[in-house]
PDB file of N, CA and C in Angstrom:
ATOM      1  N   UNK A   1     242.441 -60.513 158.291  1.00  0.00           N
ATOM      2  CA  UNK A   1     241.839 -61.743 158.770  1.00  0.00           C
ATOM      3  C   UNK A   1     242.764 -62.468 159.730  1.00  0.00           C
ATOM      4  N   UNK A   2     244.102 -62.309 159.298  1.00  0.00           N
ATOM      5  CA  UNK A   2     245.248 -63.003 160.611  1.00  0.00           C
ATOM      6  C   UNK A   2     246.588 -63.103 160.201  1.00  0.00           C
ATOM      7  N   UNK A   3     247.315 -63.176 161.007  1.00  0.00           N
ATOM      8  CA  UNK A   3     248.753 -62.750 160.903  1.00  0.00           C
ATOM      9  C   UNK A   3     249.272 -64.171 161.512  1.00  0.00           C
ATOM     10  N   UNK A   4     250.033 -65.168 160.613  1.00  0.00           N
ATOM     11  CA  UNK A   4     250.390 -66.114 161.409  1.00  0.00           C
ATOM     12  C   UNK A   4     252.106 -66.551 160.184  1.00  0.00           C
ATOM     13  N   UNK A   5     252.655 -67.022 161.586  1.00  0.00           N
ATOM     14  CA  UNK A   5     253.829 -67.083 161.201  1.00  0.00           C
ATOM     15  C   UNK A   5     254.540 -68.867 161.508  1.00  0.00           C
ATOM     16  N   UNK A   6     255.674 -68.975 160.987  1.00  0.00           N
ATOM     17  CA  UNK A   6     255.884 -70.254 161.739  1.00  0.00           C
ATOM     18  C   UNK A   6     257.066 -70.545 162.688  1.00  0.00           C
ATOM     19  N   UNK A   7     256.969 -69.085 163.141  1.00  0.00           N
ATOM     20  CA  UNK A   7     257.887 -68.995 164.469  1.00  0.00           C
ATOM     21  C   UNK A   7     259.331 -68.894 164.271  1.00  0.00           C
ATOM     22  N   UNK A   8     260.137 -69.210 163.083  1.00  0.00           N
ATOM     23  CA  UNK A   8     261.742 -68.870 162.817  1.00  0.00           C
ATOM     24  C   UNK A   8     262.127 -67.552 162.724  1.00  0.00           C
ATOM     25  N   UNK A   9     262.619 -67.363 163.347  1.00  0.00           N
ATOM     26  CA  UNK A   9     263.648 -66.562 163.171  1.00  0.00           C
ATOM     27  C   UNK A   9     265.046 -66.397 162.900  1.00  0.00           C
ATOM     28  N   UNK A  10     265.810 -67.203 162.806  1.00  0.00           N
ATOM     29  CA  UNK A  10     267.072 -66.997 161.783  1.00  0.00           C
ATOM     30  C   UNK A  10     266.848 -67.254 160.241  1.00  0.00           C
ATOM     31  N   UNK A  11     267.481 -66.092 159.848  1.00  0.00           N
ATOM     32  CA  UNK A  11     267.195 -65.749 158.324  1.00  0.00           C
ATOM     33  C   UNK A  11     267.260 -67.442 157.447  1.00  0.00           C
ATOM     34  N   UNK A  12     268.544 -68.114 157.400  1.00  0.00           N
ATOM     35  CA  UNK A  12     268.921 -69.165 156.436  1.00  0.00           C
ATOM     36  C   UNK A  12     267.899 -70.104 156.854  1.00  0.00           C
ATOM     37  N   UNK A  13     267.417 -70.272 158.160  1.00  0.00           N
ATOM     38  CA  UNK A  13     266.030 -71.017 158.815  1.00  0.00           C
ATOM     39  C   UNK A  13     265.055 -70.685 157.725  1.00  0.00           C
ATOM     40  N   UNK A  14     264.855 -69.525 157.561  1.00  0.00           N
ATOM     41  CA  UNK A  14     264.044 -69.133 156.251  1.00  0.00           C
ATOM     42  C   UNK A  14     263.852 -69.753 155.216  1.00  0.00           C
ATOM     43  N   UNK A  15     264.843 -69.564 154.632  1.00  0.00           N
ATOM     44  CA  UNK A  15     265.440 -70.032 153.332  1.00  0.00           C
ATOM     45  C   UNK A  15     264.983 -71.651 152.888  1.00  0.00           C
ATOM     46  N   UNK A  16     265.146 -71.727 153.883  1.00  0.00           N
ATOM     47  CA  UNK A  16     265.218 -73.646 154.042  1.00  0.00           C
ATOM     48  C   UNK A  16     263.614 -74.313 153.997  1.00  0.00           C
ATOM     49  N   UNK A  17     262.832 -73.569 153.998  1.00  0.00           N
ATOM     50  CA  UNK A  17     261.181 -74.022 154.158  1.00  0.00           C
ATOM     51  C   UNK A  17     260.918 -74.579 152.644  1.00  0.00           C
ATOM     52  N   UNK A  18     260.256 -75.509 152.753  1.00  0.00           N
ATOM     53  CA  UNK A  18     259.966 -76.092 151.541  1.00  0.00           C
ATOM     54  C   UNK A  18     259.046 -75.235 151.278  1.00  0.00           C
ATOM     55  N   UNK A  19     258.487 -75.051 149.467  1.00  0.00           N
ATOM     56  CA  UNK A  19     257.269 -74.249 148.778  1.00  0.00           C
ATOM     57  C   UNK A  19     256.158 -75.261 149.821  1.00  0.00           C
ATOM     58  N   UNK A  20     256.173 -76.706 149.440  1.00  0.00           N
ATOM     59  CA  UNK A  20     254.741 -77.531 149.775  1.00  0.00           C
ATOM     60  C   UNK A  20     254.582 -77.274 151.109  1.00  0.00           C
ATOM     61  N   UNK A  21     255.867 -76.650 152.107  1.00  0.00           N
ATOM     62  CA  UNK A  21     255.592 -76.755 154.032  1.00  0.00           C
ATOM     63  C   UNK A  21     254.701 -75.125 153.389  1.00  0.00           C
ATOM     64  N   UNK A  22     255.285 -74.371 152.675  1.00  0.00           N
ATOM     65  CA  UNK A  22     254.589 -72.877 152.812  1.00  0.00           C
ATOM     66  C   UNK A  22     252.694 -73.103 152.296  1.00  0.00           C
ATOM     67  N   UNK A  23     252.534 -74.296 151.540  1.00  0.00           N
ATOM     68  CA  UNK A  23     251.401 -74.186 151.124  1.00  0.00           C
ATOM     69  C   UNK A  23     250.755 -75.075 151.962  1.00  0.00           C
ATOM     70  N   UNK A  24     251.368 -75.868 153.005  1.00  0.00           N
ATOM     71  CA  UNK A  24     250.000 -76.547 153.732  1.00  0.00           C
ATOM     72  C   UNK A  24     250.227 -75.575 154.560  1.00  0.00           C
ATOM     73  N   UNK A  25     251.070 -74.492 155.229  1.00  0.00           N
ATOM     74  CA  UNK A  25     250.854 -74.088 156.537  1.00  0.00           C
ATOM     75  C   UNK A  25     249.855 -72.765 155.898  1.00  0.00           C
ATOM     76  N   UNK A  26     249.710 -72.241 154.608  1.00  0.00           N
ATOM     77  CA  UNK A  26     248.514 -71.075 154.490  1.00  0.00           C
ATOM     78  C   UNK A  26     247.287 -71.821 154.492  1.00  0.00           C
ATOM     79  N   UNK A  27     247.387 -73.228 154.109  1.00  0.00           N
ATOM     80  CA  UNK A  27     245.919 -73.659 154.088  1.00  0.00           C
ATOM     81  C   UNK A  27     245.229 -74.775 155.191  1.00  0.00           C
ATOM     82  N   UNK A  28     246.776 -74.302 156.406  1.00  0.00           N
ATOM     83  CA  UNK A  28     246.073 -74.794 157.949  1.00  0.00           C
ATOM     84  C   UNK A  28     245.450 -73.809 158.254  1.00  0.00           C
ATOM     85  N   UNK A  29     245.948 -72.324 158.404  1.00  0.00           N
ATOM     86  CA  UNK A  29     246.308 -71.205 159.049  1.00  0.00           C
ATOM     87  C   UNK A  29     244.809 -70.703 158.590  1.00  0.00           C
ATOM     88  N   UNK A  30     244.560 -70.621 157.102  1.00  0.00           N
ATOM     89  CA  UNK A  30     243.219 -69.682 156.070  1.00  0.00           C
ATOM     90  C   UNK A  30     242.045 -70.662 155.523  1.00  0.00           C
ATOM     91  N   UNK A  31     242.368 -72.142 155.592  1.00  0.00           N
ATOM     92  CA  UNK A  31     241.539 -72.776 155.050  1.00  0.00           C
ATOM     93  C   UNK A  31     239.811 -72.384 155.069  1.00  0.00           C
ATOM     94  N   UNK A  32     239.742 -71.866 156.694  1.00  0.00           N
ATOM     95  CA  UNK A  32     238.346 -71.607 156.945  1.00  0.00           C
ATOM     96  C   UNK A  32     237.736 -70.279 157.262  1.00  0.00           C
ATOM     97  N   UNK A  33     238.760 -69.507 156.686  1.00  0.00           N
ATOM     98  CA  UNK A  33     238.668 -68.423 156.609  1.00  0.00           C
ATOM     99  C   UNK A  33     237.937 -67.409 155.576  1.00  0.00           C
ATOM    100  N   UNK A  34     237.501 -65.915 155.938  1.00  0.00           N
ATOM    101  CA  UNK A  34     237.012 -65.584 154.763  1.00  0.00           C
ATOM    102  C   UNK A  34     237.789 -64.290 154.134  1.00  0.00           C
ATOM    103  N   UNK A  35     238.636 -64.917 153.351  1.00  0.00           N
ATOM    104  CA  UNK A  35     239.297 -63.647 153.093  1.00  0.00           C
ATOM    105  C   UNK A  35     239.444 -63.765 151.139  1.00  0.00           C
ATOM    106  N   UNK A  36     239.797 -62.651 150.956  1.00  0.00           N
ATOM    107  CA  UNK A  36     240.205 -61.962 149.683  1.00  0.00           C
ATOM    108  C   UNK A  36     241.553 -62.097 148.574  1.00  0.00           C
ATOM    109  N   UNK A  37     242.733 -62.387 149.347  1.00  0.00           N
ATOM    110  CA  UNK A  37     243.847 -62.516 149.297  1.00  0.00           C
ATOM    111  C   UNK A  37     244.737 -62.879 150.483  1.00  0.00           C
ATOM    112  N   UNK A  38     245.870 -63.435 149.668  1.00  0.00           N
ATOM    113  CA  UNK A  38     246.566 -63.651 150.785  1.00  0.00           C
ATOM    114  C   UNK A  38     248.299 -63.422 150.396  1.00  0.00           C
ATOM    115  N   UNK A  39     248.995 -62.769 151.461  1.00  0.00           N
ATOM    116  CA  UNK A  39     250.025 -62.015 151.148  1.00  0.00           C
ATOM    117  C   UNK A  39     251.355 -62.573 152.059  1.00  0.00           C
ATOM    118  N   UNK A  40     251.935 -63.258 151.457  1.00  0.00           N
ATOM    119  CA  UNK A  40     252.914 -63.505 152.086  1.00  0.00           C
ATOM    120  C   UNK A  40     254.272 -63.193 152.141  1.00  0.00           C
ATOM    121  N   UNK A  41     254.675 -62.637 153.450  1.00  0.00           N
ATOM    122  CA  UNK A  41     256.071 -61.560 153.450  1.00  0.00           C
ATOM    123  C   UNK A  41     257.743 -61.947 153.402  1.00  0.00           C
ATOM    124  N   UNK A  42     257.785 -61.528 153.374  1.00  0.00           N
ATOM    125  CA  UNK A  42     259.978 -62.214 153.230  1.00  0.00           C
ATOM    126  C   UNK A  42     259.929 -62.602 152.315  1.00  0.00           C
ATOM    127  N   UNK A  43     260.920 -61.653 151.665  1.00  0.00           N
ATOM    128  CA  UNK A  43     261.878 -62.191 150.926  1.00  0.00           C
ATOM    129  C   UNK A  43     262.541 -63.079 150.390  1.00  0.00           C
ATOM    130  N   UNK A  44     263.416 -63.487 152.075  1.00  0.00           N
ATOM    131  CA  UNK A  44     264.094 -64.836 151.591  1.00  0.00           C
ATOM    132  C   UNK A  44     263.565 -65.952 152.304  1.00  0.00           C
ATOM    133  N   UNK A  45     261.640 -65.931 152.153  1.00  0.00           N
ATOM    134  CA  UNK A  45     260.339 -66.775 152.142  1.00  0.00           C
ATOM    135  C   UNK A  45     260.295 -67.548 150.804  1.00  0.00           C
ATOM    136  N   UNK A  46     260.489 -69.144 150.546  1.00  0.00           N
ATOM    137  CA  UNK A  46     260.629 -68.992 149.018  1.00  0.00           C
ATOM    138  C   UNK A  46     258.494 -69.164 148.615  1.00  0.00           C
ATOM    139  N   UNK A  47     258.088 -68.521 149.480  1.00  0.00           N
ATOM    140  CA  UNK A  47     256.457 -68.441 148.812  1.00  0.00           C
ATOM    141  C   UNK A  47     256.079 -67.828 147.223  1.00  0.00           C
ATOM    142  N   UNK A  48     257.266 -67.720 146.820  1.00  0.00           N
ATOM    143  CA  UNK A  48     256.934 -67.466 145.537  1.00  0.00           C
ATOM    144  C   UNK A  48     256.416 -68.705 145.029  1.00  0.00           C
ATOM    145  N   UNK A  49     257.655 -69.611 145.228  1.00  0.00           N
ATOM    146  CA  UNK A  49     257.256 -71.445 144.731  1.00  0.00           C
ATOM    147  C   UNK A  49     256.110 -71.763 144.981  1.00  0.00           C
ATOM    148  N   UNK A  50     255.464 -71.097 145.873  1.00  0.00           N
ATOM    149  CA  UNK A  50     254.322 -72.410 146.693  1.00  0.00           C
ATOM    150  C   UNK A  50     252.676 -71.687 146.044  1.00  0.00           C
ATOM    151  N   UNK A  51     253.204 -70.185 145.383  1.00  0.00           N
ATOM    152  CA  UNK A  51     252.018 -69.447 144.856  1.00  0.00           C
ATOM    153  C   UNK A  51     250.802 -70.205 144.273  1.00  0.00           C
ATOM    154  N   UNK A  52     250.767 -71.178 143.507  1.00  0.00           N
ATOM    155  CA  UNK A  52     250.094 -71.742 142.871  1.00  0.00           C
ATOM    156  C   UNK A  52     249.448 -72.606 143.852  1.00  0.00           C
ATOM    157  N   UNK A  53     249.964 -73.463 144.292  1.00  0.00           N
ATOM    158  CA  UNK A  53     249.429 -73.903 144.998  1.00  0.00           C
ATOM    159  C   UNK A  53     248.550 -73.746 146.314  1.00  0.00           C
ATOM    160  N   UNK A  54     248.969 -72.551 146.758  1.00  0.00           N
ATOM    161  CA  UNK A  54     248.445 -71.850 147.713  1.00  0.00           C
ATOM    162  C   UNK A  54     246.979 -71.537 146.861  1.00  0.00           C
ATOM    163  N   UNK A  55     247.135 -70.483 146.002  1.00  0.00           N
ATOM    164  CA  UNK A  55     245.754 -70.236 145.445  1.00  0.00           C
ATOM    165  C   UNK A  55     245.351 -71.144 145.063  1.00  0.00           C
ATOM    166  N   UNK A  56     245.239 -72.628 144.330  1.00  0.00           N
ATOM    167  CA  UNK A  56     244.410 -73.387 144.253  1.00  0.00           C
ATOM    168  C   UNK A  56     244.100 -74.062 145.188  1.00  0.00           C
ATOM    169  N   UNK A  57     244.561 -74.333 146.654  1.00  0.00           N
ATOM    170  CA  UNK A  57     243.628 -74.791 147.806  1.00  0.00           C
ATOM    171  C   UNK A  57     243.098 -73.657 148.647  1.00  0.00           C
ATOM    172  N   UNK A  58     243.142 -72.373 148.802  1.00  0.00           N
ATOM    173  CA  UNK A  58     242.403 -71.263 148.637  1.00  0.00           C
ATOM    174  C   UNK A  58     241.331 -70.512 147.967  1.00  0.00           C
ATOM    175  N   UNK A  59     241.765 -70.580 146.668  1.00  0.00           N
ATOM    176  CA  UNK A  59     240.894 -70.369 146.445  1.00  0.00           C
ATOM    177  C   UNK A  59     241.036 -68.499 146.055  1.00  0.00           C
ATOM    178  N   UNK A  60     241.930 -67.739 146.686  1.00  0.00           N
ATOM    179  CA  UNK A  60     242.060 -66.491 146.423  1.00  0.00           C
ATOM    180  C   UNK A  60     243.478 -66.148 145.817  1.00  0.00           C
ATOM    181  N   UNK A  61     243.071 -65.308 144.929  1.00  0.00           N
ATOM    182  CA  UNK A  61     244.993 -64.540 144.779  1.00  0.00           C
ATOM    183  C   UNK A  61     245.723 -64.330 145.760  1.00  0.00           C
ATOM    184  N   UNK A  62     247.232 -64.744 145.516  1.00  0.00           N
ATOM    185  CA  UNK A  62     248.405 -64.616 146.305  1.00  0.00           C
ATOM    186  C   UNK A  62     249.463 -63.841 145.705  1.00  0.00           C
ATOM    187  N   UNK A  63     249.870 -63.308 146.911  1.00  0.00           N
ATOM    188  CA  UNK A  63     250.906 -62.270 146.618  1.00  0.00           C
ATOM    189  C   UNK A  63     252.013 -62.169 147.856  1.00  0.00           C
ATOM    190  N   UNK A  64     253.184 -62.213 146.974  1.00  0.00           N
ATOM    191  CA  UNK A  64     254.778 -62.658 148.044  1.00  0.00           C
ATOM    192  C   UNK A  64     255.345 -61.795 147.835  1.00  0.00           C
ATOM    193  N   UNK A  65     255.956 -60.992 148.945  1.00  0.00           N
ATOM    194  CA  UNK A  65     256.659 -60.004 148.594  1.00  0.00           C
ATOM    195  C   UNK A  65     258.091 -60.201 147.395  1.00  0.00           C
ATOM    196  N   UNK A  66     258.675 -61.097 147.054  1.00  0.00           N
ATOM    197  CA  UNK A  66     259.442 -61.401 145.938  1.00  0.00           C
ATOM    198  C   UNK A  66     258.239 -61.243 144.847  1.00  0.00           C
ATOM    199  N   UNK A  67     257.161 -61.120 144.547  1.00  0.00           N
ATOM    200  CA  UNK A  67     256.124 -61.819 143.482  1.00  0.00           C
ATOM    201  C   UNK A  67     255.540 -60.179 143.390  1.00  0.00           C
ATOM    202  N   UNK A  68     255.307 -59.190 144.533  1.00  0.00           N
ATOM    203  CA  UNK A  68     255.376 -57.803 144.250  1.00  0.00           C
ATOM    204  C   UNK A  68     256.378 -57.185 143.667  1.00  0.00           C
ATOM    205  N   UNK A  69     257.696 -57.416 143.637  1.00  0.00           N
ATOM    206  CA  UNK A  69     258.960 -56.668 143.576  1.00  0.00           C
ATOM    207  C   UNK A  69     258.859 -57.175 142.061  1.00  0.00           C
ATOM    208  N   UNK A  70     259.330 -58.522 141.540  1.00  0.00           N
ATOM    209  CA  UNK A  70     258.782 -58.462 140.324  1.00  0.00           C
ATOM    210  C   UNK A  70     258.241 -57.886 139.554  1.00  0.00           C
ATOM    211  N   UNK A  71     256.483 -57.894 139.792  1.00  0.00           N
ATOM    212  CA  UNK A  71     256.195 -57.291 139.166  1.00  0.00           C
ATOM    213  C   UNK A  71     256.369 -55.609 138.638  1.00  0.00           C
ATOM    214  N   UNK A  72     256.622 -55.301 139.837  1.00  0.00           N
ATOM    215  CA  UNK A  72     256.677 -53.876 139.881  1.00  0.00           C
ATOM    216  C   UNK A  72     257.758 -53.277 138.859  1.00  0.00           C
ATOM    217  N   UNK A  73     258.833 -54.431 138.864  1.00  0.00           N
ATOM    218  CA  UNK A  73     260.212 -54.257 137.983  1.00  0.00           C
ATOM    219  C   UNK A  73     259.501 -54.442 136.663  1.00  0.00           C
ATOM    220  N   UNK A  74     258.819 -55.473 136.562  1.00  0.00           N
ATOM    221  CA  UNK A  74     258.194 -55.792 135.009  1.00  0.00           C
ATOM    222  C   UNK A  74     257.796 -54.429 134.636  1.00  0.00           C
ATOM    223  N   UNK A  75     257.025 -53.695 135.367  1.00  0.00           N
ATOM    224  CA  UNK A  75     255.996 -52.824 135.055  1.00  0.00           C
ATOM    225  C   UNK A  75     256.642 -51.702 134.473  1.00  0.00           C
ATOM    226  N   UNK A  76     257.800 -51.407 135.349  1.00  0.00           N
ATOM    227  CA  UNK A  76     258.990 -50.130 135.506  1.00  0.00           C
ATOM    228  C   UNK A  76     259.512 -50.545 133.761  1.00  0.00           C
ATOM    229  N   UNK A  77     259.980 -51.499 133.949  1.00  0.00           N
ATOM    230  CA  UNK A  77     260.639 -51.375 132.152  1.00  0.00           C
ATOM    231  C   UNK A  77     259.976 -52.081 131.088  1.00  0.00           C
ATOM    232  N   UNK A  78     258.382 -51.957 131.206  1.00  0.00           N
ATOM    233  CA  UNK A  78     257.652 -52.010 130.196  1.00  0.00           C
ATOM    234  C   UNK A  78     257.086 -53.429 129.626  1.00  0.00           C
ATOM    235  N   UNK A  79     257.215 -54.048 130.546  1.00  0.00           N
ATOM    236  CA  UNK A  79     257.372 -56.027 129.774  1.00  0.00           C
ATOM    237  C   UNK A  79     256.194 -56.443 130.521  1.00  0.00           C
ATOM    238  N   UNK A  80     255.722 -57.338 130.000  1.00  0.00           N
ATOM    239  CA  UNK A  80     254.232 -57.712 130.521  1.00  0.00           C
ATOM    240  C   UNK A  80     254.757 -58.490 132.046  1.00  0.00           C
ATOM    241  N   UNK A  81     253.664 -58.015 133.039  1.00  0.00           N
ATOM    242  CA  UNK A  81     253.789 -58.526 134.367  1.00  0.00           C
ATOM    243  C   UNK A  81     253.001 -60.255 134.520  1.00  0.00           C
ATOM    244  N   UNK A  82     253.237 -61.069 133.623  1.00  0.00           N
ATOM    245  CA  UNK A  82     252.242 -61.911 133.943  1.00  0.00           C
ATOM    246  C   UNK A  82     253.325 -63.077 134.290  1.00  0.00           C
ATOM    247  N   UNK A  83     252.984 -62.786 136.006  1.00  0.00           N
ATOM    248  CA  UNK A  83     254.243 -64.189 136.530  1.00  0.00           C
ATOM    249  C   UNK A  83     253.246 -64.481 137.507  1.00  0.00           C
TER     250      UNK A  83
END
């Protein structure tokens, strides 16, 4: 549905984004959109924080690449994945 970014590029620039800047900018970017999920990339993106919130003004499951890696670790040594 769309690929949108907020233009930084130095890594610690990263780092530095508030969860609430990551959850109004998915629900400038998707608000009127029709999509399924929404997946947000980097690492050192802290969109893990902003997960919740993202899906409740969305409306769809979210998934951060820190929030995949997780789970996947949960899964690998047997412990329930529910984060």
């Amino acid at each position: 549905a769309g690929i949108h970014g907020l233009g930084i590029t130095e890594n610690f620039a990263i780092a530095e984004v508030e969860p609430s800047r990551i959850a109004e900018f998915a629900s400038e970017c998707f608000a009127d959109s029709d999509i399924d999920l929404l997946f947000a990339s980097c690492t050192n993106f802290r969109a893990i924080d902003a997960r919740e919130e993202i899906q409740a003004a969305l409306g769809v499951p979210v998934v951060t690449s820190n929030h995949a890696a997780l789970v996947c670790v949960l899964d690998q040594i047997g412990a329930p994945a529910t984060v």
